[in-house]
C-alpha atoms as a PDB file:
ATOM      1  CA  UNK A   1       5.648   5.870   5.787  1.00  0.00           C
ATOM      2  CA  UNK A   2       2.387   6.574   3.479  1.00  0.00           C
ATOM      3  CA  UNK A   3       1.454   5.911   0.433  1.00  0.00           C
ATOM      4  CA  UNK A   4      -1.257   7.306  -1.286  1.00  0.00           C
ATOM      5  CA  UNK A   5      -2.917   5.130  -4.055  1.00  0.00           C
ATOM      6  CA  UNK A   6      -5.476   5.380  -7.184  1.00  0.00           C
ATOM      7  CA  UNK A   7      -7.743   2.742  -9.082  1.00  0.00           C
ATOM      8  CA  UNK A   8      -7.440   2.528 -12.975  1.00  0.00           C
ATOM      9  CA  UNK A   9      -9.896   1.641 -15.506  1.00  0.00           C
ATOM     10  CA  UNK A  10     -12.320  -0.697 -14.831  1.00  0.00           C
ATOM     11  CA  UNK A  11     -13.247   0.651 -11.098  1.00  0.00           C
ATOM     12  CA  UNK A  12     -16.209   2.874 -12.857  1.00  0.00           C
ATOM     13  CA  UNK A  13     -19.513   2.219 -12.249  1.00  0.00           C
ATOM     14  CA  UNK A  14     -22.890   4.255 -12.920  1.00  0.00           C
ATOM     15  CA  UNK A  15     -23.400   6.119  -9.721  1.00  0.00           C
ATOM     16  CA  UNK A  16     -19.786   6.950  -8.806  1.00  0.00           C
ATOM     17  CA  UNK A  17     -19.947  10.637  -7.031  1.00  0.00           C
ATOM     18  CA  UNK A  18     -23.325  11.051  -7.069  1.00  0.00           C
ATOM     19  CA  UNK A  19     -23.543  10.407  -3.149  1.00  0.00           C
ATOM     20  CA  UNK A  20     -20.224  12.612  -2.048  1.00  0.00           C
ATOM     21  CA  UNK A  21     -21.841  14.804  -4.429  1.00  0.00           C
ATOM     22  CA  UNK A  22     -25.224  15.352  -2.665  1.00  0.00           C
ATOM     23  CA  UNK A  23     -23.424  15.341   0.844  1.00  0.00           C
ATOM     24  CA  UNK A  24     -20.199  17.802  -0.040  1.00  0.00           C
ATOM     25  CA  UNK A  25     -20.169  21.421  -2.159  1.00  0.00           C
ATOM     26  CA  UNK A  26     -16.345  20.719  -2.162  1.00  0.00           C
ATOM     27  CA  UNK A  27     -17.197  17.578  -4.278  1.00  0.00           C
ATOM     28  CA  UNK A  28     -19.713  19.098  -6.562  1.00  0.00           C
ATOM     29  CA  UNK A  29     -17.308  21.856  -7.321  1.00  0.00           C
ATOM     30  CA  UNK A  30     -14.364  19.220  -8.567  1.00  0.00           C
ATOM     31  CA  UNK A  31     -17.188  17.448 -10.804  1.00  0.00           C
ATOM     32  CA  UNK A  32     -18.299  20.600 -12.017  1.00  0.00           C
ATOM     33  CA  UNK A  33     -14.575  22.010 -12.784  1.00  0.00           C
ATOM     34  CA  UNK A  34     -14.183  18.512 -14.736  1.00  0.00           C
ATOM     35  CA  UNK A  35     -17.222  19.312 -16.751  1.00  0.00           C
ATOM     36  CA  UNK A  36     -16.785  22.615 -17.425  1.00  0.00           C
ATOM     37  CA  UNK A  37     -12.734  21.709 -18.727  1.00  0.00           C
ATOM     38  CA  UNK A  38     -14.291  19.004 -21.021  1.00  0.00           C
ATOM     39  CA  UNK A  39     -17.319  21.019 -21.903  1.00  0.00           C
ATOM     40  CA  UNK A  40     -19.496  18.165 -21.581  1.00  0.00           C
ATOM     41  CA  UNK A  41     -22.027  16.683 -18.816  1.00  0.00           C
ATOM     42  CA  UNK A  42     -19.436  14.167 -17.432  1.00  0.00           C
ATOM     43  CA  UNK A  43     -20.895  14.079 -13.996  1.00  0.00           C
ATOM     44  CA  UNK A  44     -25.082  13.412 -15.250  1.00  0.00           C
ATOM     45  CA  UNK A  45     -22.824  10.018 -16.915  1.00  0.00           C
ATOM     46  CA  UNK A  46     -21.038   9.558 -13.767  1.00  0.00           C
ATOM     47  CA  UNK A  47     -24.479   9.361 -11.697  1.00  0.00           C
ATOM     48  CA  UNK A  48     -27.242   8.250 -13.951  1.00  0.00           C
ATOM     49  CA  UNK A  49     -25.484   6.210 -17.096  1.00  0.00           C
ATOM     50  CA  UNK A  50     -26.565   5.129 -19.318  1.00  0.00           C
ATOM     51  CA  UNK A  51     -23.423   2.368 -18.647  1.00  0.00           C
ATOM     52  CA  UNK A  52     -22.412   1.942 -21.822  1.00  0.00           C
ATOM     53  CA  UNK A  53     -21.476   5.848 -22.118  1.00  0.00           C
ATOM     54  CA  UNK A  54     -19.626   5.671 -19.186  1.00  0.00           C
ATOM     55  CA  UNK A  55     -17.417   2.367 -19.777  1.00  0.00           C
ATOM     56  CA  UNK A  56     -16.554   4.349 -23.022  1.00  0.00           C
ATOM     57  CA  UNK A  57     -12.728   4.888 -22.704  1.00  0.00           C
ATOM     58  CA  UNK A  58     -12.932   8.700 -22.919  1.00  0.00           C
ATOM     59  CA  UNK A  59     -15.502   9.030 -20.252  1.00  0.00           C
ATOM     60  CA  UNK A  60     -14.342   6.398 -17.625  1.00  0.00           C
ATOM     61  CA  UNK A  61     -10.700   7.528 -17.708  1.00  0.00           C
ATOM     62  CA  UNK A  62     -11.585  11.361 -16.568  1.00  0.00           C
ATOM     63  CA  UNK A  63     -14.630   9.938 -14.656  1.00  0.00           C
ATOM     64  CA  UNK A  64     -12.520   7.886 -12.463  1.00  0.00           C
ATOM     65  CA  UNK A  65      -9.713  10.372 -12.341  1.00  0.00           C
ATOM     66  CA  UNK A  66     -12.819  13.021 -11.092  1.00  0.00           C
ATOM     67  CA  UNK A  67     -14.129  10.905  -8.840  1.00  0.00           C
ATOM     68  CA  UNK A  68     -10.447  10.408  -6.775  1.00  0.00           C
ATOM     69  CA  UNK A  69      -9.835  13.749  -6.608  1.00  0.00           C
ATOM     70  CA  UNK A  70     -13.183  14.549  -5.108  1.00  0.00           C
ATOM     71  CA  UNK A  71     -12.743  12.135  -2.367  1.00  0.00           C
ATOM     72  CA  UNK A  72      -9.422  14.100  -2.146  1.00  0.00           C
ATOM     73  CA  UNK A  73     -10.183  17.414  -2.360  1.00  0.00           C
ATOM     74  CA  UNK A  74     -13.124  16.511   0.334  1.00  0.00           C
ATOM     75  CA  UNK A  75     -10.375  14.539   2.863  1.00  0.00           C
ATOM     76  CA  UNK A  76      -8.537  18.042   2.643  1.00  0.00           C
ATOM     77  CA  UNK A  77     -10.806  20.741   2.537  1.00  0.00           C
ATOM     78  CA  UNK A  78     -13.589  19.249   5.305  1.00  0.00           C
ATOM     79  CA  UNK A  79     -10.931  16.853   7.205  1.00  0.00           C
ATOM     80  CA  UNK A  80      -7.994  19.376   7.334  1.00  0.00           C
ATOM     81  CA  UNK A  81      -5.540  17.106   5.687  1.00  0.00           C
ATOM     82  CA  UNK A  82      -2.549  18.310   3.569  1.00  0.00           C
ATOM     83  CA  UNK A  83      -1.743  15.632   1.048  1.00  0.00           C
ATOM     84  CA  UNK A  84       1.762  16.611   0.922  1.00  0.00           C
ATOM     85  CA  UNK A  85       1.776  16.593   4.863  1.00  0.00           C
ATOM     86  CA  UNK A  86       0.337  13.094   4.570  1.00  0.00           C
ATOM     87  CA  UNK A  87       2.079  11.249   1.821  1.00  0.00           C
ATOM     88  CA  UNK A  88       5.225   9.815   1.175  1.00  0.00           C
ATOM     89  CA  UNK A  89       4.295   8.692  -2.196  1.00  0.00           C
ATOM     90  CA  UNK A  90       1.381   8.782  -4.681  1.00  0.00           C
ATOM     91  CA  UNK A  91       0.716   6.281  -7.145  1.00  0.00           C
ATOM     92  CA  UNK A  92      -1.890   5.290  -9.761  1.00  0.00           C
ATOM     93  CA  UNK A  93      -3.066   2.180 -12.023  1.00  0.00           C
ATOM     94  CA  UNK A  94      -2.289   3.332 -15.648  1.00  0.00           C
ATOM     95  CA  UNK A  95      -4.976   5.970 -15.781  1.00  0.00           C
ATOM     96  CA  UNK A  96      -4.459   6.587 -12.143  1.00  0.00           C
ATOM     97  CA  UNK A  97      -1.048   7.575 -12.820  1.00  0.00           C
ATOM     98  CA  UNK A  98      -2.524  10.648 -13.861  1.00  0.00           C
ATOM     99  CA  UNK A  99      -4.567  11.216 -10.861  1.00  0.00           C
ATOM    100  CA  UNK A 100      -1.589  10.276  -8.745  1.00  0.00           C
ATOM    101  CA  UNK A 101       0.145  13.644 -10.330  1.00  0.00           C
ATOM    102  CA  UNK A 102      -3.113  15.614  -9.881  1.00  0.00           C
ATOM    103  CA  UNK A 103      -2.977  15.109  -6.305  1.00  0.00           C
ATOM    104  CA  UNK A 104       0.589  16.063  -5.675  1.00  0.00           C
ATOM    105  CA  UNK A 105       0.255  19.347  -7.771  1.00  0.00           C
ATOM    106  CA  UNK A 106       1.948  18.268 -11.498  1.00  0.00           C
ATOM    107  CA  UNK A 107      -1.145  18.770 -13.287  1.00  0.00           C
ATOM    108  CA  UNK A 108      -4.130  21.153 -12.643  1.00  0.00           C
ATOM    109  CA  UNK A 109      -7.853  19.514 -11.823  1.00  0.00           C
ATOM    110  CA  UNK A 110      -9.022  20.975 -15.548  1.00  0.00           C
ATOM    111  CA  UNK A 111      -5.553  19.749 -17.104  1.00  0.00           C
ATOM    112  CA  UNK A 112      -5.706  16.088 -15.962  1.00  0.00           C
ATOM    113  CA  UNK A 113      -9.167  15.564 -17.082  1.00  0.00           C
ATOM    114  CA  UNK A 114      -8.058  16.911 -21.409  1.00  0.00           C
ATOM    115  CA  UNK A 115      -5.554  14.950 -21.228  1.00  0.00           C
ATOM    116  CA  UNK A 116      -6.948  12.221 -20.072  1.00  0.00           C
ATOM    117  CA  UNK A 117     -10.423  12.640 -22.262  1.00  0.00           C
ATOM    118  CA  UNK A 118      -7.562  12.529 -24.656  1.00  0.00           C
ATOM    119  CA  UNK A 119      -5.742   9.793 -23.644  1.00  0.00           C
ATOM    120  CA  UNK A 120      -8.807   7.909 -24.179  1.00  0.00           C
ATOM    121  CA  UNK A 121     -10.045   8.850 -27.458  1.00  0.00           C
ATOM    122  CA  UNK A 122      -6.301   8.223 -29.078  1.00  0.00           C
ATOM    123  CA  UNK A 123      -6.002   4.775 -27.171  1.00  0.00           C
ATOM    124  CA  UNK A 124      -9.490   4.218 -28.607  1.00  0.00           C
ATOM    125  CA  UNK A 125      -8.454   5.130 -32.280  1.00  0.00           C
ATOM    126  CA  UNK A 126      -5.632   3.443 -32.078  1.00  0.00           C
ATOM    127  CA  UNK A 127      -6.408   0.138 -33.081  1.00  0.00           C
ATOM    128  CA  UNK A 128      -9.965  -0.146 -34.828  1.00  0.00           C
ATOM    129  CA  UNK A 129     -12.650  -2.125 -32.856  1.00  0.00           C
ATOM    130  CA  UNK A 130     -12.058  -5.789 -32.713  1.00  0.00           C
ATOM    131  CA  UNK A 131      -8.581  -5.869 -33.975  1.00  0.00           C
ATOM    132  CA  UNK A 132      -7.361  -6.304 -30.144  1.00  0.00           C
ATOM    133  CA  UNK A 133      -8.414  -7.841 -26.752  1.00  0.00           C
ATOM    134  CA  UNK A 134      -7.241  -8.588 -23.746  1.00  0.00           C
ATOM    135  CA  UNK A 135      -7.579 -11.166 -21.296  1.00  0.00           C
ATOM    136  CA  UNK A 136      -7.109 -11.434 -17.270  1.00  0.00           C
ATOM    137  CA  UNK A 137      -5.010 -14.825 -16.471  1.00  0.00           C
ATOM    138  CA  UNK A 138      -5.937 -16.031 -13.140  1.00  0.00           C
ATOM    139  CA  UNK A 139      -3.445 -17.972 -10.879  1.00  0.00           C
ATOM    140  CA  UNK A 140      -0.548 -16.955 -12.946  1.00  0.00           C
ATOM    141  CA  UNK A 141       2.393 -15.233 -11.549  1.00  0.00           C
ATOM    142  CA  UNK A 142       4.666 -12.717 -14.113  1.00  0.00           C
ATOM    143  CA  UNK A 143       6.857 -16.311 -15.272  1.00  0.00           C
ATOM    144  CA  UNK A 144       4.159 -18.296 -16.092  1.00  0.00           C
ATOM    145  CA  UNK A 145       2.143 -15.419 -18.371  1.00  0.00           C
ATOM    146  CA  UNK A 146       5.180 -14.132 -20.134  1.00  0.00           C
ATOM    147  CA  UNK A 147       5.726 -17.790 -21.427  1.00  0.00           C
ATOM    148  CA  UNK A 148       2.193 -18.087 -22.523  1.00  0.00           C
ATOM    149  CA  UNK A 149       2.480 -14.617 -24.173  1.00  0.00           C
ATOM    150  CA  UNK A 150       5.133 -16.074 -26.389  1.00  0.00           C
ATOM    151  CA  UNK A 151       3.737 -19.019 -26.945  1.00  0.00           C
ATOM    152  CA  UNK A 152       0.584 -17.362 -28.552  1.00  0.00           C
ATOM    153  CA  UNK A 153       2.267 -14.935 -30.213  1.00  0.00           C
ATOM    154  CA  UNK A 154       2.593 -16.638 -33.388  1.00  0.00           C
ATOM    155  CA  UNK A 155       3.818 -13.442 -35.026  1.00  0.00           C
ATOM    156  CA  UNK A 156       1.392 -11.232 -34.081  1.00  0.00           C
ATOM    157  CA  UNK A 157       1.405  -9.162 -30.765  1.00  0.00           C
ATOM    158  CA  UNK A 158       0.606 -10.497 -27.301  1.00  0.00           C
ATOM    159  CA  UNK A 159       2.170  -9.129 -24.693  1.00  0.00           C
ATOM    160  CA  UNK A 160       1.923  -8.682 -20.733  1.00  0.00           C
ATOM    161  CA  UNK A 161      -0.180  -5.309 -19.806  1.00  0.00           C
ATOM    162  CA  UNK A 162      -0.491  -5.551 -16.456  1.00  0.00           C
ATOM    163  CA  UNK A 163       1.461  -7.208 -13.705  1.00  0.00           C
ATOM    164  CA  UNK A 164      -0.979  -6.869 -11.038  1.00  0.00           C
ATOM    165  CA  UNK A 165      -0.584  -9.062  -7.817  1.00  0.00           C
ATOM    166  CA  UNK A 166       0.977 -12.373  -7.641  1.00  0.00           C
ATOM    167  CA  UNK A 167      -2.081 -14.679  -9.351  1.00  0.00           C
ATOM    168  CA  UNK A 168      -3.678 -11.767 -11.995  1.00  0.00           C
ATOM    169  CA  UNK A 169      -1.863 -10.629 -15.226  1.00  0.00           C
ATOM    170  CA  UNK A 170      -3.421  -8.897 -17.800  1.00  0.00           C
ATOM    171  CA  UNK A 171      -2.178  -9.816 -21.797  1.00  0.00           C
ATOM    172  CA  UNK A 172      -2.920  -7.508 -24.199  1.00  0.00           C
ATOM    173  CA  UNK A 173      -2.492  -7.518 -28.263  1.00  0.00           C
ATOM    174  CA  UNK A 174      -4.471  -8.711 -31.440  1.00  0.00           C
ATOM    175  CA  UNK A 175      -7.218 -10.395 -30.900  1.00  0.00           C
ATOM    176  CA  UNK A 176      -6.581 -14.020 -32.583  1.00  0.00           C
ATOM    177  CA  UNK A 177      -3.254 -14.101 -30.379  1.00  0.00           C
ATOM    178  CA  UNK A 178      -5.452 -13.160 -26.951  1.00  0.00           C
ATOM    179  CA  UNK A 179      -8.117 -15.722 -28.161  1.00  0.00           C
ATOM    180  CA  UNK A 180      -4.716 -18.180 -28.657  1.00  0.00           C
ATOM    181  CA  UNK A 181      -3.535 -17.176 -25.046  1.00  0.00           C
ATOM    182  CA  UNK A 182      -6.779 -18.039 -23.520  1.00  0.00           C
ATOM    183  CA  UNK A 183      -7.254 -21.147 -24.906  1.00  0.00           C
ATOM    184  CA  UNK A 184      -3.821 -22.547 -24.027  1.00  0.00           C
ATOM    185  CA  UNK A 185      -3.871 -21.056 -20.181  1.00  0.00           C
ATOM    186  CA  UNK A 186      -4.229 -25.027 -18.731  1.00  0.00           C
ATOM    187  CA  UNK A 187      -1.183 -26.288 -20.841  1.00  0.00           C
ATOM    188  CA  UNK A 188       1.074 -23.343 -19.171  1.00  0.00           C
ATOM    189  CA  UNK A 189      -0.488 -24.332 -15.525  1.00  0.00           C
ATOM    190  CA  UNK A 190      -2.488 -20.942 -15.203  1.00  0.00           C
ATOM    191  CA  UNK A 191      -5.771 -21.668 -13.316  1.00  0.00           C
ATOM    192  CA  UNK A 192      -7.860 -19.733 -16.197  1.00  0.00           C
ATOM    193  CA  UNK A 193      -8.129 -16.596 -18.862  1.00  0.00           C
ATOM    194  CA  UNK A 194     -10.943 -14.486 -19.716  1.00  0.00           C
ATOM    195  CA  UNK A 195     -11.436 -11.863 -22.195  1.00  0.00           C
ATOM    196  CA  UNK A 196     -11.806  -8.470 -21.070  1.00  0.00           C
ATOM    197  CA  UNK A 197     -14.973  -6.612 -21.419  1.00  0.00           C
ATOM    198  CA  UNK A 198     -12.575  -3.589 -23.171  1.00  0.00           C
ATOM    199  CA  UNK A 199     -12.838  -1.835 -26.187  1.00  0.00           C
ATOM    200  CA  UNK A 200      -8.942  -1.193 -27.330  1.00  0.00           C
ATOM    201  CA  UNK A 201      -5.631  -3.702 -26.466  1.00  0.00           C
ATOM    202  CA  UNK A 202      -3.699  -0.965 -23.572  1.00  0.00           C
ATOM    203  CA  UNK A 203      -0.418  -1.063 -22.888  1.00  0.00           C
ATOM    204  CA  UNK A 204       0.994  -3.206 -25.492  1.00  0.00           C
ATOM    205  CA  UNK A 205       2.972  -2.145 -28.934  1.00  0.00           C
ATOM    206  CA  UNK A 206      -0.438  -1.403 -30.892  1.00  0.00           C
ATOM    207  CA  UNK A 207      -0.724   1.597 -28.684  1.00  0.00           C
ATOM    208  CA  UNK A 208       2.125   3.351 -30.516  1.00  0.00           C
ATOM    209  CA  UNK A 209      -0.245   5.752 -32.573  1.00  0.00           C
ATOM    210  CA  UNK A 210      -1.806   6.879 -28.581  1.00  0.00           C
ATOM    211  CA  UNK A 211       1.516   7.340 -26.737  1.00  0.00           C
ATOM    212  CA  UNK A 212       2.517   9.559 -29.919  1.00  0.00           C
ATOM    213  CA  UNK A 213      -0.656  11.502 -28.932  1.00  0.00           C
ATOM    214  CA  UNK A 214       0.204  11.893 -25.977  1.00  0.00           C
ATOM    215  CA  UNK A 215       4.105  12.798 -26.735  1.00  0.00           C
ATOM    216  CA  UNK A 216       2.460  15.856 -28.457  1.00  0.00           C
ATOM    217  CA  UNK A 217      -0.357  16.798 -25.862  1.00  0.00           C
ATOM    218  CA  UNK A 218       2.413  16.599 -23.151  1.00  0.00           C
ATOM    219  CA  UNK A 219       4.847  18.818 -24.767  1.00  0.00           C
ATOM    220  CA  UNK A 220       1.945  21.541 -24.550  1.00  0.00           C
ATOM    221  CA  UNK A 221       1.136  20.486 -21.063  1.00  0.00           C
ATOM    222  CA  UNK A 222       3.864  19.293 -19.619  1.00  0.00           C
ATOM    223  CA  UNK A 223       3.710  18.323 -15.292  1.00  0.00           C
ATOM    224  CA  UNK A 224       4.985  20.809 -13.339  1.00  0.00           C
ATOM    225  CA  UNK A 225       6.760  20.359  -9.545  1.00  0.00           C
ATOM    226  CA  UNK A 226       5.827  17.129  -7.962  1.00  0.00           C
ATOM    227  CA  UNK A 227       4.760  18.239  -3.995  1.00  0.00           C
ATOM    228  CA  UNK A 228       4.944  14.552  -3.799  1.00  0.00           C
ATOM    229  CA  UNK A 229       7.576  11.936  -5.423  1.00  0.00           C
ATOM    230  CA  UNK A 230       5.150   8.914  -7.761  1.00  0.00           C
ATOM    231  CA  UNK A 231       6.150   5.710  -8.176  1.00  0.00           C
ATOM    232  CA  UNK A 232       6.226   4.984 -12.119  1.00  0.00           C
ATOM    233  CA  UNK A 233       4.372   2.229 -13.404  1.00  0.00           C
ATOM    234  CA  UNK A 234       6.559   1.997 -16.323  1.00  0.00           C
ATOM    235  CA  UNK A 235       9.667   1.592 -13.991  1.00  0.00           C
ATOM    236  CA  UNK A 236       8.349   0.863 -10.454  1.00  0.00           C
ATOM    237  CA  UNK A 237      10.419   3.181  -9.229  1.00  0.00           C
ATOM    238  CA  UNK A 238      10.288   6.701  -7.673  1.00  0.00           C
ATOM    239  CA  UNK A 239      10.638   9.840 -10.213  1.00  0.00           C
ATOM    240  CA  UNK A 240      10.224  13.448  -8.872  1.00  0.00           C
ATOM    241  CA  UNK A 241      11.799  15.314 -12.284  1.00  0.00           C
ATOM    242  CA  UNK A 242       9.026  16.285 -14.387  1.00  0.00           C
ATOM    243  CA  UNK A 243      10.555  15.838 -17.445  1.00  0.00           C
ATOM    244  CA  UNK A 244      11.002  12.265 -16.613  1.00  0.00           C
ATOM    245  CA  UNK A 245       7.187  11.885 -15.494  1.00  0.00           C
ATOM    246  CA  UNK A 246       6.560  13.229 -18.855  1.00  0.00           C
ATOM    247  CA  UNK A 247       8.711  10.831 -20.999  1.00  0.00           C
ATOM    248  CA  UNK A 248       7.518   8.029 -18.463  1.00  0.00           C
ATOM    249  CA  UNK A 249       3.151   9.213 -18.653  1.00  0.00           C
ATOM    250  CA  UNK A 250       4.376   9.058 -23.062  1.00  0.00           C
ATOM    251  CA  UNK A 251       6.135   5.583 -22.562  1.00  0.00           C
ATOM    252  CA  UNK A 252       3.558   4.052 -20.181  1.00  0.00           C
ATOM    253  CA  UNK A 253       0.451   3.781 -22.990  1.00  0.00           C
ATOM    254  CA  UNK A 254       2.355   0.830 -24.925  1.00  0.00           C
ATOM    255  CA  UNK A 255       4.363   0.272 -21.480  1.00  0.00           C
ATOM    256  CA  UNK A 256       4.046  -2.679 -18.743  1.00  0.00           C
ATOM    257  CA  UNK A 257       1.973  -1.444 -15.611  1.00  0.00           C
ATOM    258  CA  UNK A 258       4.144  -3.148 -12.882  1.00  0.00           C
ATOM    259  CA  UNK A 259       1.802  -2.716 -10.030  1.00  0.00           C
ATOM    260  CA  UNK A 260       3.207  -5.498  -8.256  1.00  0.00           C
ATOM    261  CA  UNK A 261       6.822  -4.872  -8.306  1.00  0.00           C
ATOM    262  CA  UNK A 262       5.490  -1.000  -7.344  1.00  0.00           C
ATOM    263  CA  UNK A 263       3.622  -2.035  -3.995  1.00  0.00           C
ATOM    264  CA  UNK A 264       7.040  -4.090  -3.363  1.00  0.00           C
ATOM    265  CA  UNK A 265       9.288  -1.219  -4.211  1.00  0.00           C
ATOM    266  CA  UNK A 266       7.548   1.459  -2.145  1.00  0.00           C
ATOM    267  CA  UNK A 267       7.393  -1.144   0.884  1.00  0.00           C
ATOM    268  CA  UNK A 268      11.445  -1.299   0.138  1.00  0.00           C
ATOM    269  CA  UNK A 269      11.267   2.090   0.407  1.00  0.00           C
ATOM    270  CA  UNK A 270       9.534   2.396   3.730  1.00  0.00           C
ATOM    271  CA  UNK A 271       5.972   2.223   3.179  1.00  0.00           C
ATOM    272  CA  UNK A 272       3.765   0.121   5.942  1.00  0.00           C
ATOM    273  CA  UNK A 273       0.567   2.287   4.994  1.00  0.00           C
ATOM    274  CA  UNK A 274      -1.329   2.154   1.586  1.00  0.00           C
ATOM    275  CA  UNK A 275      -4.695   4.295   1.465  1.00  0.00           C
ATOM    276  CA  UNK A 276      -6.592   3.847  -1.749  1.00  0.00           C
ATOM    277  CA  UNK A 277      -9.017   7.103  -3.013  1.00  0.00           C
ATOM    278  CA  UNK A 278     -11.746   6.398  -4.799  1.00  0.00           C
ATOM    279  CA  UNK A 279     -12.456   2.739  -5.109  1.00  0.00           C
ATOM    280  CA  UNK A 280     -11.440  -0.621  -3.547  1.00  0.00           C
ATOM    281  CA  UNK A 281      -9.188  -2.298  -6.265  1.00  0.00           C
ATOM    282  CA  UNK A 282      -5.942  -1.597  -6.128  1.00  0.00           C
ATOM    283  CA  UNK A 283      -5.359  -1.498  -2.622  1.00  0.00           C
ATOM    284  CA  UNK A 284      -6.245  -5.002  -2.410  1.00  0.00           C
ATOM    285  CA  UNK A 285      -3.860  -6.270  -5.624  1.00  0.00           C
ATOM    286  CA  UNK A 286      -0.835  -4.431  -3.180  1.00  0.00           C
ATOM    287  CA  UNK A 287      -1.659  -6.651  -0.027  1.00  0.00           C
ATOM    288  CA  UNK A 288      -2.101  -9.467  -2.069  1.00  0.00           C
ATOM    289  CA  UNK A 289       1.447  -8.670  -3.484  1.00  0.00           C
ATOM    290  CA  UNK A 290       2.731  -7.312   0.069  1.00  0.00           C
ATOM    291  CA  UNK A 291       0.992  -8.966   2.789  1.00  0.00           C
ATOM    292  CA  UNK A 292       2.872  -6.703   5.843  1.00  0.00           C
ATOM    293  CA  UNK A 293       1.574  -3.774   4.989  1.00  0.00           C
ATOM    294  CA  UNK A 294      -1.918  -2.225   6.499  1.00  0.00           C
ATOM    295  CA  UNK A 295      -4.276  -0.862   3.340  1.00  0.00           C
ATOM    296  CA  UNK A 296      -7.294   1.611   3.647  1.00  0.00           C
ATOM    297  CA  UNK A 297      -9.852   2.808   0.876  1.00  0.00           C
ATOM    298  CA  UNK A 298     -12.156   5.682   1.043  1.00  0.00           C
ATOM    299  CA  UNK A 299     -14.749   6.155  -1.493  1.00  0.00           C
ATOM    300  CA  UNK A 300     -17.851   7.829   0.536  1.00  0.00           C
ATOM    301  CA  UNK A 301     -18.226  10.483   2.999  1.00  0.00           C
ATOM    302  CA  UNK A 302     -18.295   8.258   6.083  1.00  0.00           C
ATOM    303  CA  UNK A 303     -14.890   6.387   4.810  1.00  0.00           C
ATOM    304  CA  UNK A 304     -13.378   9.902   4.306  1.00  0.00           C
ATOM    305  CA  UNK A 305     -14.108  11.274   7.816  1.00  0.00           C
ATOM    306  CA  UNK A 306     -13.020   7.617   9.065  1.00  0.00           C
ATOM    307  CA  UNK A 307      -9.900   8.028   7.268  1.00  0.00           C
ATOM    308  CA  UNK A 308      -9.129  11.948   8.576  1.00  0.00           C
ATOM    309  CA  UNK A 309      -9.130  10.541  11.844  1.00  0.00           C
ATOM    310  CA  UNK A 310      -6.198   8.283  11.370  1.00  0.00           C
ATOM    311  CA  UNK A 311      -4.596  10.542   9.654  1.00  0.00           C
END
């Protein structure tokens, strides 16, 4: 069994596209479509920068979402590959939950990239600018960061974000309680912490005011029929009922994103075969978390026609 993948935020980088761009029309139409939905010049960002536009929330989360679904769109328009043929499952890091569901038909191309433009600009105004942080604790498994969590805490919120792999969690909260976490990693036997080069605390109880946003912008574009069935970060478990992907997409912006009980849970399921689109960074969190399995990326034109041949 297959399993297709997507990176979340953090994966962008000035110059994403601009190569499968110049050597596929099938590409420039998807960053086109993107640009036109968000009437804006999302793709000049995407190729040229300046960087600090495109690490902006509201541009990297469509940008990276865009950039996925080109290599997509490319691997089944120019290698002859069905998604649905080819998949078993789709999943996605937070943002990439969203491109996950773009890929197996929930969402339209021009749909996923509003609500994810909007996404970003409510997780943004959620919390004003350096109220919240987070921090990446190396060497620390899921035990080991939940204790330091609640040992910084000290009333205020600090929380795990992301369970990634086996040695990376992500806390997330206010700021003094992320600075608190941080400082106390050695005392709790975590190898080290470092603060996050992000603008807004995700996935932790501060969010609230975003995942209403969301709540709202769902209920007017709601996903439609899954071609494929997603693994939930939220639950790291399958869903195929849109309804539930809804109330799950709405619960997942103050939610846990448990990546690494999802690339255990799909290999439960069946899954030997993860193949990452669009970047190199979650593929390697699930064999780090599931070392049996066999994981692929394909990010450029050469990867893609690599990859249509094992297909």
């Amino acid at each position: 069994m297959r399993a297709f993948v997507f990176p979340g935020q953090g994966s962008q980088k000035v110059g994403m596209g601009a190569d499968l761009a110049a050597a596929s029309p099938i590409a420039r139409e998807v960053f086109q479509e993107v640009d036109e939905a968000l009437g804006q010049n999302l793709f000049r960002i995407m190729a040229e920068g300046p960087e600090d536009q495109l690490t902006l929330t509201e541009n990297a989360q469509p940008a990276i979402m865009a950039n996925a679904i080109a290599v997509l769109r490319v691997l089944e328009r120019e290698g002859g590959i069905a998604l649905a043929d080819k998949a078993d499952f789709v999943a996605g890091h937070s943002l990439g939950e969203y491109t996950a569901l773009c890929a197996a038909g929930a969402f339209s191309l021009a749909d996923t990239a509003r609500l994810l433009k909007l996404r970003g600009q409510s997780m943004q105004a959620a919390v004003p600018v350096g109220v919240g942080a987070m921090a990446a604790l190396l060497g620390a498994d899921i035990e080991k960061a939940a204790a330091l969590a609640a040992a910084a805490a000290q009333g205020q919120v600090c929380t795990v974000a992301n369970d990634n792999d086996p040695g990376q969690v992500v806390l997330s909260g206010h700021r003094e309680a992320i600075e608190r976490a941080v400082a106390l990693v050695k005392e709790h036997g975590i190898k080290r912490g470092m603060l996050l080069p992000v603008s807004a605390p995700f996935h932790c109880p501060l969010m609230q005011p975003a995942a209403d946003a969301m709540a709202e912008a769902l209920d007017r574009t709601g996903p439609g029929t899954l071609r494929v069935t997603l693994f939930a970060n939220v639950t790291a478990g399958a869903v195929s009922d849109p309804a539930e992907v809804r109330r799950l997409l709405v619960e997942q912006v103050t939610g846990r994103v448990r990546w690494r009980e999802s690339a255990i849970a799909m290999h439960e399921a069946g899954v030997e075969r993860f193949v990452e689109l669009g970047g190199k960074v979650v593929g390697p969190m699930i064999k780090r978390s599931v070392s049996e399995v066999e994981v692929t990326s394909a990010a450029t034109m050469a990867e893609i026609e690599e990859l249509a041949k094992g297909l």
